[in-house]
C-alpha atoms as a PDB file:
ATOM      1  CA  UNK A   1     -55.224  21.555 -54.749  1.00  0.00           C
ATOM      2  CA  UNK A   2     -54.747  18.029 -53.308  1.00  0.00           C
ATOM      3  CA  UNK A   3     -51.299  17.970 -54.869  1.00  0.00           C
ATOM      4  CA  UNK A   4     -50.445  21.483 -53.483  1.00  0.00           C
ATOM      5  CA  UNK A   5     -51.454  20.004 -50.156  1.00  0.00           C
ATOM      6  CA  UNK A   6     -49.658  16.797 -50.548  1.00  0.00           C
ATOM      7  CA  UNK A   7     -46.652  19.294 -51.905  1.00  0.00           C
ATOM      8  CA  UNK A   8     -46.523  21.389 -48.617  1.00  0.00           C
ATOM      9  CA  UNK A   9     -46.734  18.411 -46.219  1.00  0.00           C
ATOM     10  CA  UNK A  10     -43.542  16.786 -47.775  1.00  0.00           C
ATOM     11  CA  UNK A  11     -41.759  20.064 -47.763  1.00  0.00           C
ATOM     12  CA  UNK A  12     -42.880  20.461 -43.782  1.00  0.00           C
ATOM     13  CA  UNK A  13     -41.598  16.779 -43.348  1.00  0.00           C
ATOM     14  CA  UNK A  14     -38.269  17.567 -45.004  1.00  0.00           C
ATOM     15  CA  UNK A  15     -37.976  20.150 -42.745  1.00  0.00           C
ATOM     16  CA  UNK A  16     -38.597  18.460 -39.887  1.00  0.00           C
ATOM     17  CA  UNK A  17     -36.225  15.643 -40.918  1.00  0.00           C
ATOM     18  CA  UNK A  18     -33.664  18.177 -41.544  1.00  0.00           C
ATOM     19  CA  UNK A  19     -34.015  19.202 -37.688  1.00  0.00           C
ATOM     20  CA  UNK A  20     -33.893  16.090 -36.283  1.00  0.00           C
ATOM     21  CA  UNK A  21     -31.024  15.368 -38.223  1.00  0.00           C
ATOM     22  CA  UNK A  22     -29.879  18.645 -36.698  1.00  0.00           C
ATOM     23  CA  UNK A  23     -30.390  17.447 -33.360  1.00  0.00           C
ATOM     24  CA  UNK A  24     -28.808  13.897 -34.090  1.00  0.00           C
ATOM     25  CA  UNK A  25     -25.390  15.517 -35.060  1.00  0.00           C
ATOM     26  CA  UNK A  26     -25.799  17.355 -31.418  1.00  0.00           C
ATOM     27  CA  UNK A  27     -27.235  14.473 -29.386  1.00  0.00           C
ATOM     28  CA  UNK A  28     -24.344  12.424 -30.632  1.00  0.00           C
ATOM     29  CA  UNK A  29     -21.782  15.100 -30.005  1.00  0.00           C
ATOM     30  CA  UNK A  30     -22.880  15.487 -26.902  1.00  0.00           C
ATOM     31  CA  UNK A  31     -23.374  11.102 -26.108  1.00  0.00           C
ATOM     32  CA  UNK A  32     -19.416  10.925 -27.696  1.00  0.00           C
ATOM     33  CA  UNK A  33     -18.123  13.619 -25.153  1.00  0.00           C
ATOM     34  CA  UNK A  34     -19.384  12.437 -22.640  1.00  0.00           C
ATOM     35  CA  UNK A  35     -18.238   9.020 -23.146  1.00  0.00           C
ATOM     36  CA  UNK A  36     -14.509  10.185 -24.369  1.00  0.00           C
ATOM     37  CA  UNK A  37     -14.957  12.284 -20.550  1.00  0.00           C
ATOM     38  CA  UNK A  38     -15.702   8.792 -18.758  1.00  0.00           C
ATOM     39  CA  UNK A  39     -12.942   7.289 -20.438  1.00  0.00           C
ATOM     40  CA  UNK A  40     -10.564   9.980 -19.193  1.00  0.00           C
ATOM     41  CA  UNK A  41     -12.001   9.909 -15.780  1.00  0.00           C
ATOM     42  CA  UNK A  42     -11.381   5.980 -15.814  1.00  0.00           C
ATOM     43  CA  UNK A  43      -8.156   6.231 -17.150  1.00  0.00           C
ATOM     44  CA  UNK A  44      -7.027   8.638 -14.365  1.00  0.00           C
ATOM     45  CA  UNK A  45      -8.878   6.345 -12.243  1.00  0.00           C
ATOM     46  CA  UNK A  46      -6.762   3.501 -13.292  1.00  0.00           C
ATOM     47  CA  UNK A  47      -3.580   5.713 -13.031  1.00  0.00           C
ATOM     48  CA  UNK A  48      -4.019   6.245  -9.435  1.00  0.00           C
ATOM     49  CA  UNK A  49      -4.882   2.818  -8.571  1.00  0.00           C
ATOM     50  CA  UNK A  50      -1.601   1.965 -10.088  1.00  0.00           C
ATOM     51  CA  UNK A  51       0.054   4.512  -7.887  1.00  0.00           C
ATOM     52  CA  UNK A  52      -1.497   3.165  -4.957  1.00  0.00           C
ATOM     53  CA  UNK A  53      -0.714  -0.222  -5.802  1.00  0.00           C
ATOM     54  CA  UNK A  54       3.140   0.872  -6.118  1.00  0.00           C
ATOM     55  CA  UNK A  55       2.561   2.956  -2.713  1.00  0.00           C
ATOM     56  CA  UNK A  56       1.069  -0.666  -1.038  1.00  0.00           C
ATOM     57  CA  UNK A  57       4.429  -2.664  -2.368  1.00  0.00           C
ATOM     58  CA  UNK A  58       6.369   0.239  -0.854  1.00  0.00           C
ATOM     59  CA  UNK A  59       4.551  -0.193   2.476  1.00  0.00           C
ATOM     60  CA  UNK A  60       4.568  -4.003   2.767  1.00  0.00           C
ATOM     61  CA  UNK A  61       8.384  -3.446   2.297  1.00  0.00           C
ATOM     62  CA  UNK A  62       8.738  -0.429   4.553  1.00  0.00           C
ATOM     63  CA  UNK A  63       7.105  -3.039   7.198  1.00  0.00           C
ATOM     64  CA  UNK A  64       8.860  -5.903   6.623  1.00  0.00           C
ATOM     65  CA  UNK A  65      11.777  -3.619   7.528  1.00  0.00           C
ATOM     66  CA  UNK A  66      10.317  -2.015  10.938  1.00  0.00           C
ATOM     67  CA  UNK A  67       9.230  -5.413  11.887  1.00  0.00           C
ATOM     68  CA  UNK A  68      13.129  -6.686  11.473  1.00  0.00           C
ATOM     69  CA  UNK A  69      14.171  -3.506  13.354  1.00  0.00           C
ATOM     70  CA  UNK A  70      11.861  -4.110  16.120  1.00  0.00           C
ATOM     71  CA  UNK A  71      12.709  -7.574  16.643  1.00  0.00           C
ATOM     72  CA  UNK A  72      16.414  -6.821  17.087  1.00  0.00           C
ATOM     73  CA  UNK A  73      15.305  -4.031  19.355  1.00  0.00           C
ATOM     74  CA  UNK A  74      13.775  -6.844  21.265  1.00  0.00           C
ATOM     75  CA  UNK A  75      16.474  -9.232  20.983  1.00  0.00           C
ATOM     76  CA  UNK A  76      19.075  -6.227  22.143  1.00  0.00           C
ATOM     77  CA  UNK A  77      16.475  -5.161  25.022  1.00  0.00           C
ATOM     78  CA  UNK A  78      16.909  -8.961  26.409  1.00  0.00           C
ATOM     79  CA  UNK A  79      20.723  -8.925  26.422  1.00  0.00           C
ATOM     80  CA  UNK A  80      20.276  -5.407  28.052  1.00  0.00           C
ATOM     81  CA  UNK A  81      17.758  -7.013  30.370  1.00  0.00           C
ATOM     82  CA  UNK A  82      20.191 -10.215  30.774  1.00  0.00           C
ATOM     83  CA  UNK A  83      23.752  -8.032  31.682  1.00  0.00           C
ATOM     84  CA  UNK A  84      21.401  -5.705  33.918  1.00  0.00           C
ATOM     85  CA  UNK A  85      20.427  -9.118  35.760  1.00  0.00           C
ATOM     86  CA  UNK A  86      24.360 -10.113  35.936  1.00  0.00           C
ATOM     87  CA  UNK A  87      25.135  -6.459  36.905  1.00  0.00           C
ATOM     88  CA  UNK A  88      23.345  -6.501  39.561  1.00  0.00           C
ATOM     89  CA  UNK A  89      23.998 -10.174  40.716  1.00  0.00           C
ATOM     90  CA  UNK A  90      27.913  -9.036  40.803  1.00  0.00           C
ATOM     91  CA  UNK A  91      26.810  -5.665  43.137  1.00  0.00           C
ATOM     92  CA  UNK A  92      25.080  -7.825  45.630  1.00  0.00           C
ATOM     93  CA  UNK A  93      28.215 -10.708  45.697  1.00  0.00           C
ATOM     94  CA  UNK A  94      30.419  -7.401  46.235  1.00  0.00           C
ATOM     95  CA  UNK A  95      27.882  -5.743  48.992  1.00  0.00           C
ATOM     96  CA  UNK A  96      28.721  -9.780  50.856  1.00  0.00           C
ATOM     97  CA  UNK A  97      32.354  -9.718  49.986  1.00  0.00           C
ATOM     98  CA  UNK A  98      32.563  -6.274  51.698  1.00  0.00           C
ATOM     99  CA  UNK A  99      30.715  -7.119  54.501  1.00  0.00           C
ATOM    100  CA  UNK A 100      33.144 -10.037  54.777  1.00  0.00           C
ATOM    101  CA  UNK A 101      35.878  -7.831  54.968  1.00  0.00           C
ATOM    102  CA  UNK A 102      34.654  -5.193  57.073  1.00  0.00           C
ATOM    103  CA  UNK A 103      33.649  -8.135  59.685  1.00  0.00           C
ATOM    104  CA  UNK A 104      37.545  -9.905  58.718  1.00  0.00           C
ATOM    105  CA  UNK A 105      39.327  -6.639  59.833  1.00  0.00           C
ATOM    106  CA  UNK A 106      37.234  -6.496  62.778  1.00  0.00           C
ATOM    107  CA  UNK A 107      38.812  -9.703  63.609  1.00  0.00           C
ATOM    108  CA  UNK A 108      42.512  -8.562  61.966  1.00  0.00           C
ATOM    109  CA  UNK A 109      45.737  -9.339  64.109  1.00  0.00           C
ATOM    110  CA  UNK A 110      47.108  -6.633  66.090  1.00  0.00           C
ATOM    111  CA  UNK A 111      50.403  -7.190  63.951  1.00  0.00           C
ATOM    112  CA  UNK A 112      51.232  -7.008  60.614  1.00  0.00           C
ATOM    113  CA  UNK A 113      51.040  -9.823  57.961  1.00  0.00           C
ATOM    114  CA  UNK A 114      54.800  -9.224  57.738  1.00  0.00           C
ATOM    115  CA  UNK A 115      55.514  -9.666  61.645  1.00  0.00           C
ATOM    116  CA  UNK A 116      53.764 -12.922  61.638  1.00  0.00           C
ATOM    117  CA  UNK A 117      55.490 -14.473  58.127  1.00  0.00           C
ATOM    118  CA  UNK A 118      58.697 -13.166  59.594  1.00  0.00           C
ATOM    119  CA  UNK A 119      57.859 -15.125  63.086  1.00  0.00           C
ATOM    120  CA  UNK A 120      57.185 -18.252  61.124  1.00  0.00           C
ATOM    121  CA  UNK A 121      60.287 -18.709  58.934  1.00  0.00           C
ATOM    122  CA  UNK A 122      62.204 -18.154  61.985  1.00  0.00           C
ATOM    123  CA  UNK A 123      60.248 -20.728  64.084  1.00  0.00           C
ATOM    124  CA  UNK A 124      60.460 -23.043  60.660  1.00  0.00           C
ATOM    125  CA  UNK A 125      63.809 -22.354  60.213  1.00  0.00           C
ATOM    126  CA  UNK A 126      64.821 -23.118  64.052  1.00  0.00           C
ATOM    127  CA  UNK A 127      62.981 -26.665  63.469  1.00  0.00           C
ATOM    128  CA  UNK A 128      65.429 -27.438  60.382  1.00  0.00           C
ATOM    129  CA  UNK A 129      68.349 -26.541  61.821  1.00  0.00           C
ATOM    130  CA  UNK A 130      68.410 -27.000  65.405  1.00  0.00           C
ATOM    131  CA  UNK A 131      67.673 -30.391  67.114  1.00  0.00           C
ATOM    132  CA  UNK A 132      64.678 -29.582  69.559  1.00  0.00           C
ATOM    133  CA  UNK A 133      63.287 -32.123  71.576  1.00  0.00           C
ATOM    134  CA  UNK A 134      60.177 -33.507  70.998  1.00  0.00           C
ATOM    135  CA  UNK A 135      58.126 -31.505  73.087  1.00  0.00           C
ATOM    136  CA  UNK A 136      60.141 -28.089  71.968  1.00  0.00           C
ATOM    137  CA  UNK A 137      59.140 -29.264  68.379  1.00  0.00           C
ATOM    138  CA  UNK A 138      55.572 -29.331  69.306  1.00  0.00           C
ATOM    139  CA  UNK A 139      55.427 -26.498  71.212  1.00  0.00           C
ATOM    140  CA  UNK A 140      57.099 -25.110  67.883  1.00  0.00           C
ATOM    141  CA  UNK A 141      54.714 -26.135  65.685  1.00  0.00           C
ATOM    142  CA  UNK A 142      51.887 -24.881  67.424  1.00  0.00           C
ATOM    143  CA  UNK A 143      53.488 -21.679  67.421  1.00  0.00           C
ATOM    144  CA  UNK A 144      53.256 -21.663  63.916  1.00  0.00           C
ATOM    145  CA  UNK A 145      50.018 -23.075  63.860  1.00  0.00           C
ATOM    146  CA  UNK A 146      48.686 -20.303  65.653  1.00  0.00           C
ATOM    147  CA  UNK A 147      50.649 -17.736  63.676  1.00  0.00           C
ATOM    148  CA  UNK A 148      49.227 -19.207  60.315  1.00  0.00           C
ATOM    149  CA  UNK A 149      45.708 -18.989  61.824  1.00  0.00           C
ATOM    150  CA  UNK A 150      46.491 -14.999  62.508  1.00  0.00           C
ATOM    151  CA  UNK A 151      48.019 -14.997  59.006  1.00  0.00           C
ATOM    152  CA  UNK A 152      45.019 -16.635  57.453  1.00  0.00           C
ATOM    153  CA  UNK A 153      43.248 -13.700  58.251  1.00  0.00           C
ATOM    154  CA  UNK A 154      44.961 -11.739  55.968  1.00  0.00           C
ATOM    155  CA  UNK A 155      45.018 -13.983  53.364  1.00  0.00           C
ATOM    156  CA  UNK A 156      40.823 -14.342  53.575  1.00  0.00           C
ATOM    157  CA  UNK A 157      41.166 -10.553  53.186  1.00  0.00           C
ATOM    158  CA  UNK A 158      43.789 -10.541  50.416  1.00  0.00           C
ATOM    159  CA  UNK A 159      41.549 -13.518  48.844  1.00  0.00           C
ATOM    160  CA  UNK A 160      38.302 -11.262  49.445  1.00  0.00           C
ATOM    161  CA  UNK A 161      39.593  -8.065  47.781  1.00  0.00           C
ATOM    162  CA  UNK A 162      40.860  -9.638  44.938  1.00  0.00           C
ATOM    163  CA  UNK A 163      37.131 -11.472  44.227  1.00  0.00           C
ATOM    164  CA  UNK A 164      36.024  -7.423  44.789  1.00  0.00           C
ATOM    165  CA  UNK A 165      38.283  -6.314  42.394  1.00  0.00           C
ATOM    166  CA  UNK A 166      37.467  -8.767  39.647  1.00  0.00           C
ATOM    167  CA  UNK A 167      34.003  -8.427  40.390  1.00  0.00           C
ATOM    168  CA  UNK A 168      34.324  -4.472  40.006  1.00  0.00           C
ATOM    169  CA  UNK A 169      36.108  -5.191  36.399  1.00  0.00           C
ATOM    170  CA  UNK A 170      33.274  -7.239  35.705  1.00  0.00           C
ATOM    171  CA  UNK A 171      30.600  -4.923  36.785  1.00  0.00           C
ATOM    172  CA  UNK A 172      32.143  -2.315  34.797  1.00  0.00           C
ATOM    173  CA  UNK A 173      32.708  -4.353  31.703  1.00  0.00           C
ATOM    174  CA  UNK A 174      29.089  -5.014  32.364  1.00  0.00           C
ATOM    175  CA  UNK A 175      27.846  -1.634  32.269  1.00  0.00           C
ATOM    176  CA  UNK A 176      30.169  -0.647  29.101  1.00  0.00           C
ATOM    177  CA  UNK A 177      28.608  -3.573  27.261  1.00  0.00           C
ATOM    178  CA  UNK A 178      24.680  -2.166  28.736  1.00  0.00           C
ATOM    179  CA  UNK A 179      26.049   1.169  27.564  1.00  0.00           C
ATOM    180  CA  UNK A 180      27.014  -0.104  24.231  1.00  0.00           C
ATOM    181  CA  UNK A 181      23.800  -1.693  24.300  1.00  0.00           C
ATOM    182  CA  UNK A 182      21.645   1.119  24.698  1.00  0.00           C
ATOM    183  CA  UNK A 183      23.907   3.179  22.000  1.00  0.00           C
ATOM    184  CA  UNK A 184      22.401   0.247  19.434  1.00  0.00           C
ATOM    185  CA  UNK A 185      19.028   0.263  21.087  1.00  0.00           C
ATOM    186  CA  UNK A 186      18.761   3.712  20.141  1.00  0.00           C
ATOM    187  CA  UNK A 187      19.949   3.817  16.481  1.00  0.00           C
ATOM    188  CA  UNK A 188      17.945   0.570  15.960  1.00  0.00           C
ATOM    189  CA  UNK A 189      15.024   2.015  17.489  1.00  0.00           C
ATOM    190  CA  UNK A 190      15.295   5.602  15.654  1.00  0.00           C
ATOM    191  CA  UNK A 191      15.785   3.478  12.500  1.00  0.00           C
ATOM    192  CA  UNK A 192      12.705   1.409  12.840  1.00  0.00           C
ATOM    193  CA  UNK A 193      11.028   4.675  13.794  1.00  0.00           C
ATOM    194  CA  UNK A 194      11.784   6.415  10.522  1.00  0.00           C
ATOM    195  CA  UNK A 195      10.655   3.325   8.373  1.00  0.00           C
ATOM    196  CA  UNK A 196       7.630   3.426  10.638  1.00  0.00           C
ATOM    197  CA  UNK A 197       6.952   6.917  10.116  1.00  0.00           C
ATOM    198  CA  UNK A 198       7.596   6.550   5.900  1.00  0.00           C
ATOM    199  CA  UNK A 199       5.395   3.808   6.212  1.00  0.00           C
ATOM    200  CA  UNK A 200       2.459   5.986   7.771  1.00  0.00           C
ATOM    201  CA  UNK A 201       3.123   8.644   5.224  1.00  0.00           C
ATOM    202  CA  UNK A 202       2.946   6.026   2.674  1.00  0.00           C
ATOM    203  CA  UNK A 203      -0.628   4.914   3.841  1.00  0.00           C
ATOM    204  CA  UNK A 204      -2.121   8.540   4.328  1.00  0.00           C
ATOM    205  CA  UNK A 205      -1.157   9.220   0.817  1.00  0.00           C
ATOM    206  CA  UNK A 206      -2.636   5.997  -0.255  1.00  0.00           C
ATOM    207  CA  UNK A 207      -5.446   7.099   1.896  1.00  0.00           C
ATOM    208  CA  UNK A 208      -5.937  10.473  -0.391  1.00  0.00           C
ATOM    209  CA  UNK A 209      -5.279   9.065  -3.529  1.00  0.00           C
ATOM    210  CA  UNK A 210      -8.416   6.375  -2.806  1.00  0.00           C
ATOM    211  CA  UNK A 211     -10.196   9.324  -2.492  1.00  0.00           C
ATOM    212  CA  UNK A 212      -9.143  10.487  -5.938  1.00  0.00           C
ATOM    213  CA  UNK A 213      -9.838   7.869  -7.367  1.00  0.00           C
ATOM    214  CA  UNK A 214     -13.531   7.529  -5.512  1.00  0.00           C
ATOM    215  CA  UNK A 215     -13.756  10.916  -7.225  1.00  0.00           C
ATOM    216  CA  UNK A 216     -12.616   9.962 -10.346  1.00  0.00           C
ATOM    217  CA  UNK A 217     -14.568   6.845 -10.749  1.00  0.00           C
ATOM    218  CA  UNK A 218     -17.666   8.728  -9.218  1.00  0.00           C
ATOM    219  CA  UNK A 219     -17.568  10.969 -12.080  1.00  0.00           C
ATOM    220  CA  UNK A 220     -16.876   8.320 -15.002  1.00  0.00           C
ATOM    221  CA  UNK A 221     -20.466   6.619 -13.776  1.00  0.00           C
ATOM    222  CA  UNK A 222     -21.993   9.993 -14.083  1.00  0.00           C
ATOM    223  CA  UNK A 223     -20.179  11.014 -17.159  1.00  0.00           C
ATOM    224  CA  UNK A 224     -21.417   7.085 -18.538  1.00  0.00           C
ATOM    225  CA  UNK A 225     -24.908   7.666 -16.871  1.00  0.00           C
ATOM    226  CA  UNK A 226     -25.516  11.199 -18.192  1.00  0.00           C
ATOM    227  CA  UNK A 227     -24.205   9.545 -22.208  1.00  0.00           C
ATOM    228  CA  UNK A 228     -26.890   6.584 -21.994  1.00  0.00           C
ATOM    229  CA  UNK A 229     -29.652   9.371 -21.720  1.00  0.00           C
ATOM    230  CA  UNK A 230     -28.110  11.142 -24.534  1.00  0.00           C
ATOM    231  CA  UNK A 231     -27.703   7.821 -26.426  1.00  0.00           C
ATOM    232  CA  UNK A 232     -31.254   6.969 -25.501  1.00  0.00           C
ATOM    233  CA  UNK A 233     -32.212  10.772 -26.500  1.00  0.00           C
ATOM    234  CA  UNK A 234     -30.502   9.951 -30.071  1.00  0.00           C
ATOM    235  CA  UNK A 235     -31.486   6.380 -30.277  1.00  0.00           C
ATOM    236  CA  UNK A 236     -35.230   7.781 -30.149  1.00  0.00           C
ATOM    237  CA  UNK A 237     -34.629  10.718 -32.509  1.00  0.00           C
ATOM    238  CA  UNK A 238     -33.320   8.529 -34.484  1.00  0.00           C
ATOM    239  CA  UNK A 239     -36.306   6.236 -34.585  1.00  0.00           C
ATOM    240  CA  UNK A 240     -38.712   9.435 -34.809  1.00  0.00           C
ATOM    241  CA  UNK A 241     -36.369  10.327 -38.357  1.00  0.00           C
ATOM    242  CA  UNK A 242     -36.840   6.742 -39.834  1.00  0.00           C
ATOM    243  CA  UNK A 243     -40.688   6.855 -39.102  1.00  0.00           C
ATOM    244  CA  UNK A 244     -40.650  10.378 -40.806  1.00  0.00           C
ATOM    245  CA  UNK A 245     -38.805   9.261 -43.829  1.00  0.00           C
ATOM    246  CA  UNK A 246     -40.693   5.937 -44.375  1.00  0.00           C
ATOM    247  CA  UNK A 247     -43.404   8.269 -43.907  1.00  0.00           C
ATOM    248  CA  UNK A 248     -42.316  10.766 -46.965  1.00  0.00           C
ATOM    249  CA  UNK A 249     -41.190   7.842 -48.739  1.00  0.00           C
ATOM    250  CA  UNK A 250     -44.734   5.817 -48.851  1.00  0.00           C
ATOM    251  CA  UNK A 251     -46.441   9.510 -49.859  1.00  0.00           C
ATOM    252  CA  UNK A 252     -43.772  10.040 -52.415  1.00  0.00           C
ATOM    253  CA  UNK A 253     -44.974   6.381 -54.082  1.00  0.00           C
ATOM    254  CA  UNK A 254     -48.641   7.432 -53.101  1.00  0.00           C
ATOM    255  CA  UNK A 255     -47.922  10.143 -55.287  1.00  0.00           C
ATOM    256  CA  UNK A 256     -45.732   9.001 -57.978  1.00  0.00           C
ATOM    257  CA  UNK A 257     -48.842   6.375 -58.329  1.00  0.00           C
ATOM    258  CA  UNK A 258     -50.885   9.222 -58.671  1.00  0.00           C
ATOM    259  CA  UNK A 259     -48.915  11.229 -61.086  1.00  0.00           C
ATOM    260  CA  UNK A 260     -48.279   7.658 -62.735  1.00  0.00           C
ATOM    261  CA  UNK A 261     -51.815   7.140 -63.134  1.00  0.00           C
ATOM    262  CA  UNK A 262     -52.712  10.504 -64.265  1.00  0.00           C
ATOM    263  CA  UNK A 263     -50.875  10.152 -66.822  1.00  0.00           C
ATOM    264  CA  UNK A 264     -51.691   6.573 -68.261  1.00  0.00           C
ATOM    265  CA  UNK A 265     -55.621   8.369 -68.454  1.00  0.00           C
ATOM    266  CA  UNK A 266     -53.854  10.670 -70.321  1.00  0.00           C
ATOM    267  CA  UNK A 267     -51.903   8.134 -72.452  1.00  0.00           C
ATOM    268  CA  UNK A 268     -55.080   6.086 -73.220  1.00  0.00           C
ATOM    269  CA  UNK A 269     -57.217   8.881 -73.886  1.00  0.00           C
ATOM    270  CA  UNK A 270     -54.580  10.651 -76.776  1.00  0.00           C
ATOM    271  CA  UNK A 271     -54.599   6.955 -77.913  1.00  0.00           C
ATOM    272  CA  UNK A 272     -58.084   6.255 -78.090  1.00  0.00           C
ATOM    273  CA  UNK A 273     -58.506   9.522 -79.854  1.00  0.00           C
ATOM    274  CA  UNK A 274     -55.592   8.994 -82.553  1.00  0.00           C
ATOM    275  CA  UNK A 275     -57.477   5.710 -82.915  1.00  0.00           C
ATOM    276  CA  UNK A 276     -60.500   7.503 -83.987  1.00  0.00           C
ATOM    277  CA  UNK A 277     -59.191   9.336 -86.079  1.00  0.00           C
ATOM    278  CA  UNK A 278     -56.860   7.125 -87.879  1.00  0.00           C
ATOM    279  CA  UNK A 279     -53.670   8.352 -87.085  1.00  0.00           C
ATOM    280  CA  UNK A 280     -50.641   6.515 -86.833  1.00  0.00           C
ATOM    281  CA  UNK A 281     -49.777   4.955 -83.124  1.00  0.00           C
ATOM    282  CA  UNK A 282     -46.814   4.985 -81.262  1.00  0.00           C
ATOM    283  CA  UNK A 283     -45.065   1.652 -79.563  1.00  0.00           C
ATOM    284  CA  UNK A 284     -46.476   2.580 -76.420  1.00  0.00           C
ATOM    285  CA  UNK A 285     -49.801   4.137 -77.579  1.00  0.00           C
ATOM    286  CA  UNK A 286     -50.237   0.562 -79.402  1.00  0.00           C
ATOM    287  CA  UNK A 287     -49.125  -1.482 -76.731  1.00  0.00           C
ATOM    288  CA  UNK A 288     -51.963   0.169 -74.003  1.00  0.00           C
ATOM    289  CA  UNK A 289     -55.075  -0.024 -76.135  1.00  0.00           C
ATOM    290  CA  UNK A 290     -53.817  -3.697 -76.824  1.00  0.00           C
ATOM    291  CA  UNK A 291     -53.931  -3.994 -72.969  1.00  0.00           C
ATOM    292  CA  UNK A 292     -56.935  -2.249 -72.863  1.00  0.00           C
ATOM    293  CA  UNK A 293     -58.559  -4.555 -75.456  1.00  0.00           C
ATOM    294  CA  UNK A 294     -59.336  -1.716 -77.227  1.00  0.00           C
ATOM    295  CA  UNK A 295     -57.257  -2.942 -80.619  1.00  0.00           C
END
């Protein structure tokens, strides 16, 4: 009965070895897809950190060129600035010089610039060629002394309105070049603007993709989190299978022993009774009643 008993036990210990065995293959199945998951997760992790590494380059480069834009918007805003300053230096000299010639026709002779150059060649011409007396010839000259004073006038004028009429060239070369100026302002501007605006694209998608990759690295520590239990799960099956089998295997010897045993009694006693009765021995039968002391 003892070896029925001992019979049924190892047969409900194979059993249960055979399910935990069972469970292993699953526990591990379950550890190794999880971990193969994480290592997807961190591999599309890694991917997008590369894309946002490539976006970063891109950005760094995209500023580099806004930065260069916006400095020669700068240095274009201060030659604006500067020819706006000339500009309107030049308007205020022209506001004086046509003051000056409102106030020099106030004081205009009452005949014409021709009158009086026509008045003082004859005069001049008188003095060359005729032989005046002294005080005729001074008399003479200031004549044209006083003519040339009336005729200065319109020289000062003719002198004023030609400093007005440069100036107005300059003031409208001026304005062309402002003009031209804030042409180049613009396209420089709109230029850096577009770089600028890349740029902020760039970052908001660097911006999402951090939070893919948050995601993605969230769930590779959960994936890795969730296969230590498993492993742990297996690791202690496992332990609970080797305790179980070095448990079958020292009642398998127990009852090998046993069986062994049983049948050396059985050996000695056939060979203790061929003994008595004289029969012939076998090797073996011999060889335990000699360790027996029995022959």
């Amino acid at each position: 009965m003892d070896g029925l008993r001992e019979i049924g036990m190892a047969e409900d210990r194979k059993r249960e070895i055979a399910e935990l065995s069972r469970e292993l293959g699953t526990l591990k199945a379950e550890r190794d897809r999880l971990l193969a998951e994480a290592h997807r997760q961190a591999q599309e992790r890694n991917r997008i950190h590369g894309e946002m590494r490539k976006l970063r380059l891109e950005v760094d480069t995209l500023k580099e060129k806004r930065d260069a834009l916006n400095r020669q918007v700068r240095h274009l805003k201060a030659l604006r600035e500067e020819g706006w300053r000339d500009c309107r230096a030049k308007i205020e000299e022209l506001k004086r010089l046509r003051r000056e010639i409102k106030e020099a026709v106030l004081r205009k002779p009452n005949r014409t610039r021709e009158s009086l150059e026509s008045d003082i060649e004859k005069i001049e011409w008188r003095i060359q060629t005729e032989s005046p007396s002294l005080k005729e010839e001074r008399e003479l000259v200031e004549q044209v002394k006083d003519l040339e004073n009336e005729l200065e006038i319109y020289r000062d004028i003719e002198r004023t309105e030609d400093k007005i009429a440069t100036l107005e060239n300059d003031v409208e070369e001026l304005k062309d070049q402002i003009s031209v100026l804030r042409i180049k302002i613009s396209e420089v501007a709109g230029q850096s603007q577009r770089f600028h605006e890349k740029m902020i694209g760039h970052l908001q998608k660097v911006k999402e993709l951090k939070a893919k990759a948050d995601e993605k690295h969230g769930e590779y520590i959960d994936c890795r989190e969730k296969a230590k239990v498993f492993h742990s799960k297996y690791l202690a099956t496992l332990d609970q299978m080797n305790a179980i089998r070095e448990q079958v295997r020292k009642e398998e010897e127990k009852e090998k022993a046993r069986k062994q045993s049983i049948l050396q009694e059985r050996m000695e006693k056939t060979a203790s009774d061929k003994l008595k009765r004289g029969e012939r021995l076998t090797f073996e039968e011999f060889k335990i009643l000699a360790e027996m002391g029995k022959i």
